[in-house]
PDB file of N, CA and C in Angstrom:
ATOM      1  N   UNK A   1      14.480  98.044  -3.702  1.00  0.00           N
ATOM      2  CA  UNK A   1      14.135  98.394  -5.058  1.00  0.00           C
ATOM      3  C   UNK A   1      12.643  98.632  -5.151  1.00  0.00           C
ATOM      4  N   UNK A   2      12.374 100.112  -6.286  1.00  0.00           N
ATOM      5  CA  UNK A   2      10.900 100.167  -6.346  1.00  0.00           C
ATOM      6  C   UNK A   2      10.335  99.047  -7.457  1.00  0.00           C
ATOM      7  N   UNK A   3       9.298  99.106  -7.618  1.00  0.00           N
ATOM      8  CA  UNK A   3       8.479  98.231  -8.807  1.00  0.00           C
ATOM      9  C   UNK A   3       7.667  99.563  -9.287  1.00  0.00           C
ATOM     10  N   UNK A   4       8.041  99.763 -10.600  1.00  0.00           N
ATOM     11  CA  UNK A   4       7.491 101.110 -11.284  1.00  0.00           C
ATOM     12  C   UNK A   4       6.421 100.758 -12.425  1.00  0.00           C
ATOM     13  N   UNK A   5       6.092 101.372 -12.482  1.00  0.00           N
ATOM     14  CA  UNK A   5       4.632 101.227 -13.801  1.00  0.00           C
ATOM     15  C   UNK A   5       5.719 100.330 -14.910  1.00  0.00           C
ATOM     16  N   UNK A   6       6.621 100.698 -15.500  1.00  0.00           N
ATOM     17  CA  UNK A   6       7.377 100.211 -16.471  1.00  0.00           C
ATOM     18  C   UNK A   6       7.935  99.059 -16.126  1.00  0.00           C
ATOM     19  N   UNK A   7       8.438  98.663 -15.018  1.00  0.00           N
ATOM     20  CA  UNK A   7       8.722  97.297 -14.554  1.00  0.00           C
ATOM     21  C   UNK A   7       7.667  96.375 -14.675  1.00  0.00           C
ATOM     22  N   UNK A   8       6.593  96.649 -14.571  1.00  0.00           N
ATOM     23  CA  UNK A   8       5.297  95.487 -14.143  1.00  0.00           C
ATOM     24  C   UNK A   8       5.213  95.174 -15.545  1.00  0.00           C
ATOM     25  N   UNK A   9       5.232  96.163 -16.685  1.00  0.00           N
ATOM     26  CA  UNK A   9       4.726  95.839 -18.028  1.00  0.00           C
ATOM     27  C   UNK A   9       6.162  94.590 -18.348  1.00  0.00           C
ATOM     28  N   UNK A  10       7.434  95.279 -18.258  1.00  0.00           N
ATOM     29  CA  UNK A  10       8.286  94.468 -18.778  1.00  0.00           C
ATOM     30  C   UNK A  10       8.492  93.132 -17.564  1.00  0.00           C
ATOM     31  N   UNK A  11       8.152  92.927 -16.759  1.00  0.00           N
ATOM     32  CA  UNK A  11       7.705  91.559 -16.022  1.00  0.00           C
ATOM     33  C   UNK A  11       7.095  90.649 -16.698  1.00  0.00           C
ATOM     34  N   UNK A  12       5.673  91.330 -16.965  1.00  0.00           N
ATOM     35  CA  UNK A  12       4.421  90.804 -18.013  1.00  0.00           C
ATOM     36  C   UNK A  12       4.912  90.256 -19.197  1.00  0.00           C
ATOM     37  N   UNK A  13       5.661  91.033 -20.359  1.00  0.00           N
ATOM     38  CA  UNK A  13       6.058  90.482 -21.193  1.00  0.00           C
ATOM     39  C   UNK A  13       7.204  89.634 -21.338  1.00  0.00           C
ATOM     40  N   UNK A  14       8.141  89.344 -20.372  1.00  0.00           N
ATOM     41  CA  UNK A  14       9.420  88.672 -19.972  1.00  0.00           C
ATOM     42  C   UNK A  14       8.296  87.249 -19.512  1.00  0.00           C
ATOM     43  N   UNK A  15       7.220  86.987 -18.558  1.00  0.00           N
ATOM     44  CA  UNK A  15       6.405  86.274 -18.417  1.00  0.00           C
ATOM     45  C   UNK A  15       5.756  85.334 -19.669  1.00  0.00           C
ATOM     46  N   UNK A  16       5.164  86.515 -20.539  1.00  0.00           N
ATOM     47  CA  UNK A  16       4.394  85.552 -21.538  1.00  0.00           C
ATOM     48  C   UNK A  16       5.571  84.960 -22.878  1.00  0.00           C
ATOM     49  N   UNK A  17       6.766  85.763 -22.660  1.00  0.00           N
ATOM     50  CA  UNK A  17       7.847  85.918 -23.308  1.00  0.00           C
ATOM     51  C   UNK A  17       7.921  84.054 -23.121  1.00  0.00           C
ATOM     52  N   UNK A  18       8.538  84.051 -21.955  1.00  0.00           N
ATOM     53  CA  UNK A  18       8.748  82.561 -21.319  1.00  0.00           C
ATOM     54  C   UNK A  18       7.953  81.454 -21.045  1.00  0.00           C
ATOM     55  N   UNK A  19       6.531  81.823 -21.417  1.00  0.00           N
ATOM     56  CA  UNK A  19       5.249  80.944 -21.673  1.00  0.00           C
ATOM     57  C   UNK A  19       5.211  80.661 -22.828  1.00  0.00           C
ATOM     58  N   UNK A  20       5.546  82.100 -24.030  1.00  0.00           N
ATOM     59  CA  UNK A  20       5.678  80.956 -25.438  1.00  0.00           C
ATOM     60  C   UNK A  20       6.337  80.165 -25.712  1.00  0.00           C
ATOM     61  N   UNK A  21       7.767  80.304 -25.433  1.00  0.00           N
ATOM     62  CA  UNK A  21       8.987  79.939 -25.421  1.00  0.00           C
ATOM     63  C   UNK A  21       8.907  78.239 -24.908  1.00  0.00           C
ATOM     64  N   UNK A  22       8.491  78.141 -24.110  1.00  0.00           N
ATOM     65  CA  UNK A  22       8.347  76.737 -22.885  1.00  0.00           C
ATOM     66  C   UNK A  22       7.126  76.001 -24.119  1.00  0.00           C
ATOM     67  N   UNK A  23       5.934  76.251 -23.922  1.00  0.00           N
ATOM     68  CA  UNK A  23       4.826  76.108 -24.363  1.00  0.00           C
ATOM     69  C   UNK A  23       4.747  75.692 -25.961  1.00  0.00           C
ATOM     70  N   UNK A  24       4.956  76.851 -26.483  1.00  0.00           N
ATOM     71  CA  UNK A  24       4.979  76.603 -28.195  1.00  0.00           C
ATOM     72  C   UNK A  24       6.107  76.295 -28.968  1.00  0.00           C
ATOM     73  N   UNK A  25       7.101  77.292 -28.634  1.00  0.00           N
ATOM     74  CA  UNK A  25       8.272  77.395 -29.629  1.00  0.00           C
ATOM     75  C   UNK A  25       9.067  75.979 -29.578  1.00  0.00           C
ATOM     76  N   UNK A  26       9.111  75.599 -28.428  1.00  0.00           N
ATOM     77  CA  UNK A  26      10.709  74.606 -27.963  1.00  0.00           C
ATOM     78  C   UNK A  26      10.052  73.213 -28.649  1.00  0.00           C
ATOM     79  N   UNK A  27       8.987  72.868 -27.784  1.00  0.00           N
ATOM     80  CA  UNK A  27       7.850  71.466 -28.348  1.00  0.00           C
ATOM     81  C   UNK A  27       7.964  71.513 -29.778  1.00  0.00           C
ATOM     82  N   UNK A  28       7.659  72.299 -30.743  1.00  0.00           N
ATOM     83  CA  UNK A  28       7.535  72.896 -32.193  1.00  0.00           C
ATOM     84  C   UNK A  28       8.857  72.667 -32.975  1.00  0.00           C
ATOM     85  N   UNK A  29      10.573  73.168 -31.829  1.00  0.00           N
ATOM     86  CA  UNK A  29      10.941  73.002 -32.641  1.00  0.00           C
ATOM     87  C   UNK A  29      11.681  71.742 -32.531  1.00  0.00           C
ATOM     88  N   UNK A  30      11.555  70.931 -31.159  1.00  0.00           N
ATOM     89  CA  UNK A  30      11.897  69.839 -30.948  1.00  0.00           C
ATOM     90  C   UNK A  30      11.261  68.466 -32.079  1.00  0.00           C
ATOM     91  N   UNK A  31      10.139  68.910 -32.224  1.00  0.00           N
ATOM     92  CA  UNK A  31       9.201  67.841 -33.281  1.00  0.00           C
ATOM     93  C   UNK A  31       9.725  68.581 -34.754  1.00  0.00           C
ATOM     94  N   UNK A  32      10.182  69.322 -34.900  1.00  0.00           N
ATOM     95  CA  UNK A  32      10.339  69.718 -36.823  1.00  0.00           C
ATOM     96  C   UNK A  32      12.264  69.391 -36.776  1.00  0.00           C
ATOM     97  N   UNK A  33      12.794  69.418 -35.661  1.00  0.00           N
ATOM     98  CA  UNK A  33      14.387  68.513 -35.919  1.00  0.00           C
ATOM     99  C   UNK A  33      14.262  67.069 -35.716  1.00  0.00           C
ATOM    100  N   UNK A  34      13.459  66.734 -35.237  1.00  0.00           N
ATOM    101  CA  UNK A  34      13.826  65.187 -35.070  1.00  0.00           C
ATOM    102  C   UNK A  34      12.492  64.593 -36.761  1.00  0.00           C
ATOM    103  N   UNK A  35      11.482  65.347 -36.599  1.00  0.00           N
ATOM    104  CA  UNK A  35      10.863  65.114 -37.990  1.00  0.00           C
ATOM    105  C   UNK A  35      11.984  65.514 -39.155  1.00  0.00           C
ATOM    106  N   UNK A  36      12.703  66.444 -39.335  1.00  0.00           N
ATOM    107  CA  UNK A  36      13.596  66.657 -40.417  1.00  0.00           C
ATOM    108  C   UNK A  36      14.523  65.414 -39.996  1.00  0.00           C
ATOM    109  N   UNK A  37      15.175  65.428 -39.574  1.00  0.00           N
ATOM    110  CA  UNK A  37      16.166  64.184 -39.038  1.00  0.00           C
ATOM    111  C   UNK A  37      15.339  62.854 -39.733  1.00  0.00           C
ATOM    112  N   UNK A  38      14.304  62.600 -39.185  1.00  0.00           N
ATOM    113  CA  UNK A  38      13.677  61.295 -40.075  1.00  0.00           C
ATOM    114  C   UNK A  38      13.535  61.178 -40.800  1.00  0.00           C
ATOM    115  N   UNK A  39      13.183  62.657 -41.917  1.00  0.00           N
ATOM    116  CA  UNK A  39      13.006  62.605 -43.200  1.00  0.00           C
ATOM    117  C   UNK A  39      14.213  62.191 -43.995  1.00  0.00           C
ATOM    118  N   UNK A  40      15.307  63.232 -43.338  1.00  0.00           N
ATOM    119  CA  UNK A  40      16.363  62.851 -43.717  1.00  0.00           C
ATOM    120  C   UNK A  40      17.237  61.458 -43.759  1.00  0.00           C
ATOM    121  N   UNK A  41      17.148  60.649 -42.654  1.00  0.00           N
ATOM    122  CA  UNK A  41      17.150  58.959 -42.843  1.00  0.00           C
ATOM    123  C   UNK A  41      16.450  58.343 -44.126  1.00  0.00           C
ATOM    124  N   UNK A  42      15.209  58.805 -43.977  1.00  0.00           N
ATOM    125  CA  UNK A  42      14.278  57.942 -44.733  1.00  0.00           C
ATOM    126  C   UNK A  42      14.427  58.385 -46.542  1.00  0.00           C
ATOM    127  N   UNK A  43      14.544  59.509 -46.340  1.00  0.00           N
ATOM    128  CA  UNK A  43      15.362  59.968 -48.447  1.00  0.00           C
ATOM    129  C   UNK A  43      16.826  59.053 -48.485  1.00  0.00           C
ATOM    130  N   UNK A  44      17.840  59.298 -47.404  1.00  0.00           N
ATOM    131  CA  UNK A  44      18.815  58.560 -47.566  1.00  0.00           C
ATOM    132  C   UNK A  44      18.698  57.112 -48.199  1.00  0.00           C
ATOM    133  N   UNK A  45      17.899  56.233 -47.392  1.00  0.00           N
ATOM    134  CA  UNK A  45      17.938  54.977 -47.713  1.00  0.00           C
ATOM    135  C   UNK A  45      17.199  54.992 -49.196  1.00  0.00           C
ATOM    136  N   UNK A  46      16.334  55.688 -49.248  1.00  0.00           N
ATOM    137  CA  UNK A  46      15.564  55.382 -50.587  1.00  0.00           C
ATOM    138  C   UNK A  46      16.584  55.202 -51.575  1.00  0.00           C
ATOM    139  N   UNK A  47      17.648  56.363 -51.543  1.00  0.00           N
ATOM    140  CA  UNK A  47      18.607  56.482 -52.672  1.00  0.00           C
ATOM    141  C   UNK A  47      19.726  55.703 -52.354  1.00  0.00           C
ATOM    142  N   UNK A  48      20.249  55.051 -51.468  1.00  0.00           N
ATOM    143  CA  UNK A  48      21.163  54.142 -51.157  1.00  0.00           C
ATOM    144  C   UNK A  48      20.824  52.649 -50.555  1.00  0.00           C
ATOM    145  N   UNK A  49      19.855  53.033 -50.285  1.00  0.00           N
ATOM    146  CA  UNK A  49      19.274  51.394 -49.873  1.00  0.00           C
ATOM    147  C   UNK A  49      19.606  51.287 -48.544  1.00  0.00           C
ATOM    148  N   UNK A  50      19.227  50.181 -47.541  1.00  0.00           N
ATOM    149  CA  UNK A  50      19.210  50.603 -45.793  1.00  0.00           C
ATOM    150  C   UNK A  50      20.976  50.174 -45.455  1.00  0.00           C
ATOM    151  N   UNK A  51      21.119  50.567 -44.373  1.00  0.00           N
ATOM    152  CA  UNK A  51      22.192  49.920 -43.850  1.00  0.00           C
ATOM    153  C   UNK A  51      22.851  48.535 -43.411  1.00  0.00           C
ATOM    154  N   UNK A  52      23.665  47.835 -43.680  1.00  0.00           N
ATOM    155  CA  UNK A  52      23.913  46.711 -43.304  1.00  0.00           C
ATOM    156  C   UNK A  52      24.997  46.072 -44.610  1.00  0.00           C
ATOM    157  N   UNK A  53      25.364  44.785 -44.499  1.00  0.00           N
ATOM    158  CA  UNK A  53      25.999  44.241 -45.681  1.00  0.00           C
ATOM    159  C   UNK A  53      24.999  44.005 -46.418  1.00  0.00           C
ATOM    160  N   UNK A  54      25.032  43.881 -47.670  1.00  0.00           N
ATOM    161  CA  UNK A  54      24.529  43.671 -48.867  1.00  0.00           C
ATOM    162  C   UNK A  54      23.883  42.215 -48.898  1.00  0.00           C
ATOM    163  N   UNK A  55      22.780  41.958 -49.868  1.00  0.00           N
ATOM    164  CA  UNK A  55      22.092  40.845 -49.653  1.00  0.00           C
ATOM    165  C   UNK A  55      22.929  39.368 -50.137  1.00  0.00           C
ATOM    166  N   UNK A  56      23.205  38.433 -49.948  1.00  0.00           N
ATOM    167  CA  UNK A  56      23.660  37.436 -50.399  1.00  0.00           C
ATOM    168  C   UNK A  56      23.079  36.187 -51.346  1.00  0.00           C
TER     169      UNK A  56
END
């Protein structure tokens, strides 16, 4: 197989493609689901109070 002017560009961008991806996006959206997820615990209890049996 040749490597053509048009291959090297779409290499390049398949490259930085997979540098944002790794780098920014995944980290970003790994911290805004588990931050929504907490938020979401933490409104729950406000309006229902925490988990467990009830106080005695």
């Amino acid at each position: 197989m040749r490597d053509t002017a048009d291959d090297k560009g779409t290499k390049g961008k398949e490259t930085r493609l997979f540098l944002f991806l790794v780098i920014c996006l995944f980290p970003a959206l790994a911290i805004a689901i588990v931050g929504g997820y907490g938020f979401f615990v933490w409104f729950l209890q406000m309006l229902v109070g925490p988990p467990g049996p009830p106080p005695s």
